[in-house]
C-alpha atoms as a PDB file:
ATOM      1  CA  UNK A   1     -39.471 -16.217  33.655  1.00  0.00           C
ATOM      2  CA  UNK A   2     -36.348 -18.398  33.548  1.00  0.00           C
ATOM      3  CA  UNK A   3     -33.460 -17.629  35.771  1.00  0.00           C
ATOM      4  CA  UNK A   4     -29.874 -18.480  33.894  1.00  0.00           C
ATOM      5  CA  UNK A   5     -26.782 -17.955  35.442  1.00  0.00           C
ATOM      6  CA  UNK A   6     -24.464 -16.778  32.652  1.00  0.00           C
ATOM      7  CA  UNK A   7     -20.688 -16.864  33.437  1.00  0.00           C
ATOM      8  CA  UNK A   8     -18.756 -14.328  31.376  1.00  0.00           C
ATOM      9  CA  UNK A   9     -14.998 -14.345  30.885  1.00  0.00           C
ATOM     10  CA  UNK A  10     -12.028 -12.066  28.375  1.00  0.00           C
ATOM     11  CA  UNK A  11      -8.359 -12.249  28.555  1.00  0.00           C
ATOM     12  CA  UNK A  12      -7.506 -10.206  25.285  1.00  0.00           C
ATOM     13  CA  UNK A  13      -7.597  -6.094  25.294  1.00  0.00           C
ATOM     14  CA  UNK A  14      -9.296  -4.233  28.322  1.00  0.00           C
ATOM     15  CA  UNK A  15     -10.763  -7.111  29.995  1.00  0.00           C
ATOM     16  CA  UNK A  16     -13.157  -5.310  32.789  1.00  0.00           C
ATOM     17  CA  UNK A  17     -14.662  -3.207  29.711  1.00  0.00           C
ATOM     18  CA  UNK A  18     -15.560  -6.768  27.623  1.00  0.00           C
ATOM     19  CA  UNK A  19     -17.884  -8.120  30.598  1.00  0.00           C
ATOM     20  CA  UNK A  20     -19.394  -4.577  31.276  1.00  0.00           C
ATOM     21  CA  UNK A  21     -20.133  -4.617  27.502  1.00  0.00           C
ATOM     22  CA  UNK A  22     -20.813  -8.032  27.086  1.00  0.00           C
ATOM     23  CA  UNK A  23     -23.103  -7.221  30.109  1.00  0.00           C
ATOM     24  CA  UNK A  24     -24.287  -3.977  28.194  1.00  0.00           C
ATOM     25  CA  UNK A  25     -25.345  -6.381  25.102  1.00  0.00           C
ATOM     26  CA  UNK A  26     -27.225  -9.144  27.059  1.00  0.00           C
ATOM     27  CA  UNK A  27     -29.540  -5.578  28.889  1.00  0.00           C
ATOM     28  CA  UNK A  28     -29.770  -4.590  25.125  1.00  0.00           C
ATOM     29  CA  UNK A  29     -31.397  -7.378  23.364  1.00  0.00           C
ATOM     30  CA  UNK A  30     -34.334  -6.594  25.363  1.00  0.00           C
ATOM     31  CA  UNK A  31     -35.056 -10.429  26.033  1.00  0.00           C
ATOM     32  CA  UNK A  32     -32.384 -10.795  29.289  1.00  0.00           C
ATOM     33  CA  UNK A  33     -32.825  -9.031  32.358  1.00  0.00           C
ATOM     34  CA  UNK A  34     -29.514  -9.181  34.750  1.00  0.00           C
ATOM     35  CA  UNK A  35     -31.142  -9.173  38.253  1.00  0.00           C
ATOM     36  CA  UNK A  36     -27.577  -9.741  40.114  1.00  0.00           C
ATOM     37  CA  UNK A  37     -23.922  -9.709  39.069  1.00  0.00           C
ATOM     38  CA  UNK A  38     -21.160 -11.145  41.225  1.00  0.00           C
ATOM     39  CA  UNK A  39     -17.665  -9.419  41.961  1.00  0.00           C
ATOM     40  CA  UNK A  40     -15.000  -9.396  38.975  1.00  0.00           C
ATOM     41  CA  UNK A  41     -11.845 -11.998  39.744  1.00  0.00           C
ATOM     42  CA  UNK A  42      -8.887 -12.414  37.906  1.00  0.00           C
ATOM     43  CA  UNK A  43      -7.761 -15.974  37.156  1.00  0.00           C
ATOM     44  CA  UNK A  44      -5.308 -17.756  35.511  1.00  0.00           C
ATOM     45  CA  UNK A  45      -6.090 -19.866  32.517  1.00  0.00           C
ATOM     46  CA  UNK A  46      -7.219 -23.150  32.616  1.00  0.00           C
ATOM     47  CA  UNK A  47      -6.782 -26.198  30.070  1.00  0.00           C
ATOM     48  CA  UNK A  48      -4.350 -24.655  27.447  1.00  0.00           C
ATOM     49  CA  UNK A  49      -2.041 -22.185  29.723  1.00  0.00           C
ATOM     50  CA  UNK A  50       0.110 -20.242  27.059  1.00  0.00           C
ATOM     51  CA  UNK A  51      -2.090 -17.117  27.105  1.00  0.00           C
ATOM     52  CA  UNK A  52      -2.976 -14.120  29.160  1.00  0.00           C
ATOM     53  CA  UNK A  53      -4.875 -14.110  32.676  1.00  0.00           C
ATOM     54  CA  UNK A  54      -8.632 -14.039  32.362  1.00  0.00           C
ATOM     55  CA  UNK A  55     -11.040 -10.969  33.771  1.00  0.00           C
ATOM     56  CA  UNK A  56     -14.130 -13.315  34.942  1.00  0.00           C
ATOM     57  CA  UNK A  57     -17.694 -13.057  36.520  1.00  0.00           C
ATOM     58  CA  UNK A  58     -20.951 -14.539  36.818  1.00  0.00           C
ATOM     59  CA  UNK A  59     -24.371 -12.661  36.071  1.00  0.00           C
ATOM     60  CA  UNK A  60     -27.640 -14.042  37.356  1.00  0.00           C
ATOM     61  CA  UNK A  61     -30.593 -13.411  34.658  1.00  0.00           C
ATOM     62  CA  UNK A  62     -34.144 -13.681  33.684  1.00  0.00           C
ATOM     63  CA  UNK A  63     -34.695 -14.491  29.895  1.00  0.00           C
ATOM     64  CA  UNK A  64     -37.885 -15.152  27.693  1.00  0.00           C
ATOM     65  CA  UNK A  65     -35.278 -17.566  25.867  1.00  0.00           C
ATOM     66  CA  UNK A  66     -35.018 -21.271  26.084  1.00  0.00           C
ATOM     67  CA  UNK A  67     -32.266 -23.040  26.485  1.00  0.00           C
ATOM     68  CA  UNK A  68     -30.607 -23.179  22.823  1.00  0.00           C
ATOM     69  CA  UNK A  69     -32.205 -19.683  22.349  1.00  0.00           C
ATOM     70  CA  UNK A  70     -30.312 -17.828  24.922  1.00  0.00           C
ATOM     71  CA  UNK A  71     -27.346 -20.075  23.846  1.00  0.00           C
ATOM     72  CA  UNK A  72     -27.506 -18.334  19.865  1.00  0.00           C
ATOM     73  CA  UNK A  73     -28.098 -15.246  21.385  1.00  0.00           C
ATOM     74  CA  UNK A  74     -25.075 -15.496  23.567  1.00  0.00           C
ATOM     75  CA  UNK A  75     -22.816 -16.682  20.582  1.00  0.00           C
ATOM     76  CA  UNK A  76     -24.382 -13.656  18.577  1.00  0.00           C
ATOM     77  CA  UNK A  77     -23.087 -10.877  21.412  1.00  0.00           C
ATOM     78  CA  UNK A  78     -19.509 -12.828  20.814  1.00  0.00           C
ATOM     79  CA  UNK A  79     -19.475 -12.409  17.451  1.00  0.00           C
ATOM     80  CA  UNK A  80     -20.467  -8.670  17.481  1.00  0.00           C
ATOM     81  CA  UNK A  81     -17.963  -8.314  20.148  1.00  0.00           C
ATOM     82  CA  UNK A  82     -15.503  -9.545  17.773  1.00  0.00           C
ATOM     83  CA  UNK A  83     -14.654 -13.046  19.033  1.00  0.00           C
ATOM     84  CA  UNK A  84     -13.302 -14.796  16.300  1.00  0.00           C
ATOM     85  CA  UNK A  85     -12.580 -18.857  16.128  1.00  0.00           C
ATOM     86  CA  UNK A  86      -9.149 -19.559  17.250  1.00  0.00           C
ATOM     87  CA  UNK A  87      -7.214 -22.231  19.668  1.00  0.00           C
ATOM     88  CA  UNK A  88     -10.073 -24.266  21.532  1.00  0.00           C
ATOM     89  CA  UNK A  89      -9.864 -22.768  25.475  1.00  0.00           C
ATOM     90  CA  UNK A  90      -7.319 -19.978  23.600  1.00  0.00           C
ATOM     91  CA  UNK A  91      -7.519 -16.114  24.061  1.00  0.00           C
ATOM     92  CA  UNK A  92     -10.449 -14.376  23.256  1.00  0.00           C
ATOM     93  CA  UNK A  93     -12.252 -11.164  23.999  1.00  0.00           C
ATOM     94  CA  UNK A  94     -15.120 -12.003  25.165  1.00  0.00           C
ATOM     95  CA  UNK A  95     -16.762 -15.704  26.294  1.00  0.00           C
ATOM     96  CA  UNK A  96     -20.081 -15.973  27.675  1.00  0.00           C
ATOM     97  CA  UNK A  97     -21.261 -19.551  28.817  1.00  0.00           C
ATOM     98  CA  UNK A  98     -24.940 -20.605  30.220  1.00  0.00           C
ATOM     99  CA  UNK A  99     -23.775 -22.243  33.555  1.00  0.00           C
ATOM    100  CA  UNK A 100     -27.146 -22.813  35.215  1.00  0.00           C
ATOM    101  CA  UNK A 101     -30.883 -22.850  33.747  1.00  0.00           C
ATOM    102  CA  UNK A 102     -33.465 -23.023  36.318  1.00  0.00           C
ATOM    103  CA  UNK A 103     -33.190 -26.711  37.675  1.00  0.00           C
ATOM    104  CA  UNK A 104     -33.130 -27.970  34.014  1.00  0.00           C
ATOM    105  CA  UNK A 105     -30.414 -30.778  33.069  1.00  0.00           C
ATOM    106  CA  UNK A 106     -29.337 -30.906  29.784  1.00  0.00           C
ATOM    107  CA  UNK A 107     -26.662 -33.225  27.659  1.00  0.00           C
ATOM    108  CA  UNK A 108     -26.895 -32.014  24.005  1.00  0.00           C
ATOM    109  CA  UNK A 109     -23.800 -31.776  21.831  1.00  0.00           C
ATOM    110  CA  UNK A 110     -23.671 -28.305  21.625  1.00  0.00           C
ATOM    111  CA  UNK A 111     -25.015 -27.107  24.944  1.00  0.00           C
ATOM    112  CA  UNK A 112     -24.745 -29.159  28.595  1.00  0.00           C
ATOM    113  CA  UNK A 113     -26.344 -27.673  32.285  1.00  0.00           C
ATOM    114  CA  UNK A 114     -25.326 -27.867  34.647  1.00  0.00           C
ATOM    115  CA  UNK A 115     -22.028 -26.539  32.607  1.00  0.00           C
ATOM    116  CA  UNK A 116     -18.809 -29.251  33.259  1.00  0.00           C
ATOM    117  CA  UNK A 117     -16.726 -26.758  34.185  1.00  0.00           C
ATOM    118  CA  UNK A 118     -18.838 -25.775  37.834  1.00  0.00           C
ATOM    119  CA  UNK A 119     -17.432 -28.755  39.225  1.00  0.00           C
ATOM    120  CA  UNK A 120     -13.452 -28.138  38.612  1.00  0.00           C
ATOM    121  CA  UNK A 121     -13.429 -24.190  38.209  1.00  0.00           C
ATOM    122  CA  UNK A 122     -13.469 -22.669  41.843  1.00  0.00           C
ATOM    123  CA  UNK A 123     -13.940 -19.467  40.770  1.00  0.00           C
ATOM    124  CA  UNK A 124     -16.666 -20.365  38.746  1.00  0.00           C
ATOM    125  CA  UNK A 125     -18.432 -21.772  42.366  1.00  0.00           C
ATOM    126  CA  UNK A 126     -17.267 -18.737  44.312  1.00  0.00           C
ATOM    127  CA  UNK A 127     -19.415 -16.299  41.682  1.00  0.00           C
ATOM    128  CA  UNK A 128     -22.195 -18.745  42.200  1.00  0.00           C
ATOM    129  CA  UNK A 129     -22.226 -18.583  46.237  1.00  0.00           C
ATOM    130  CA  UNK A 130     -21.680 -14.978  45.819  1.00  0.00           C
ATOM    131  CA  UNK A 131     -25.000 -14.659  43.958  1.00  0.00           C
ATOM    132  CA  UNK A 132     -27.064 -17.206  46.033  1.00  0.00           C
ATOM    133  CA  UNK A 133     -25.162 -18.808  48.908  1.00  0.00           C
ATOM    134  CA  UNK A 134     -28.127 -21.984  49.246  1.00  0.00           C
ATOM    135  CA  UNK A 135     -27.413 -22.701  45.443  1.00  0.00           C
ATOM    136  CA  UNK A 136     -27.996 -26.750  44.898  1.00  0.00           C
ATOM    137  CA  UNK A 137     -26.658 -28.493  42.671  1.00  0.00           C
ATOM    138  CA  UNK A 138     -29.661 -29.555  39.626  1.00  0.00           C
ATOM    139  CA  UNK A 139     -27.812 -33.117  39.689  1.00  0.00           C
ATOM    140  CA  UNK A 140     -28.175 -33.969  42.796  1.00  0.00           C
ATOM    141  CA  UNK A 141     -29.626 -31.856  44.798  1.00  0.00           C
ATOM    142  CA  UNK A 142     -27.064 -31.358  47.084  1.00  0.00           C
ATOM    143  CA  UNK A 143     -25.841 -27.552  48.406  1.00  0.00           C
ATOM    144  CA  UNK A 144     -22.879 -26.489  45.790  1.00  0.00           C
ATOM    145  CA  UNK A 145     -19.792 -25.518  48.494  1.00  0.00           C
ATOM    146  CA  UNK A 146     -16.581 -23.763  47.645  1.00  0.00           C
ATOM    147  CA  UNK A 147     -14.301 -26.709  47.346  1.00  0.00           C
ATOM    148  CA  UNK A 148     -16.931 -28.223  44.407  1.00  0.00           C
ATOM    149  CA  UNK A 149     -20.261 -30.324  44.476  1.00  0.00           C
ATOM    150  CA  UNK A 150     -21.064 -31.660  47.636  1.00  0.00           C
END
């Protein structure tokens, strides 16, 4: 079975309750399995910065979905979560990204792995090393490190 690392993020209402739901959801469509779930970390936001601190982790887990599969069903636990289309990079509840698919690369316009924002979110690599500390990069190969892509 596929292994997907699934980065999940909320800023907006009770923040640690979103990703244990959002977590909740993924478990409850019976087609993802979380087998590991990094620490919680507040950060703040990136790209458009007039909005609340984010709640963020990273989930590693095994799916029966391909790639633009698990990406509708991800969109679907948003929507039931109540994420509604707003300011691009704005506030929202809940936001659940597919960061990693097995070693698969992929450049389509509505889904790209290895996910751009591994490379300049450092959080985003510290939840990664926390769940597998030999993670490579599917690019090149190379070990991912805290300060980016080697």
């Amino acid at each position: 079975m596929p292994r997907v690392y699934v980065g999940l993020g909320s800023n907006l209402g009770e923040r640690e309750r979103n990703l244990s739901r959002a977590r909740e959801e993924m478990e409850r469509k019976g087609s993802m399995k979380i087998v590991k779930a990094s620490s919680t970390r507040e950060t703040d936001p990136v790209d458009y910065l007039n909005q609340p601190k984010f709640m963020n982790q990273v989930v590693l887990i095994e799916t029966v979905y391909g790639p633009h599969e698990l990406l509708r069903a991800l969109k679907e636990i948003e929507r039931i979560m109540g994420r509604r289309v707003g300011i691009p990079k704005g506030p929202r509840i809940i936001d659940l990204d597919i960061l990693l698919y097995d070693s698969i690369v992929l450049d389509t316009p509505d889904l790209i792995i290895p996910h751009p924002g591994i490379g300049v979110r450092d959080f985003v690599r510290e939840h990664l090393l926390e769940l597998d500390p030999e993670m490579r990069d599917p690019l090149s190969g190379r070990r991912i490190d805290g300060s980016g892509l080697l």
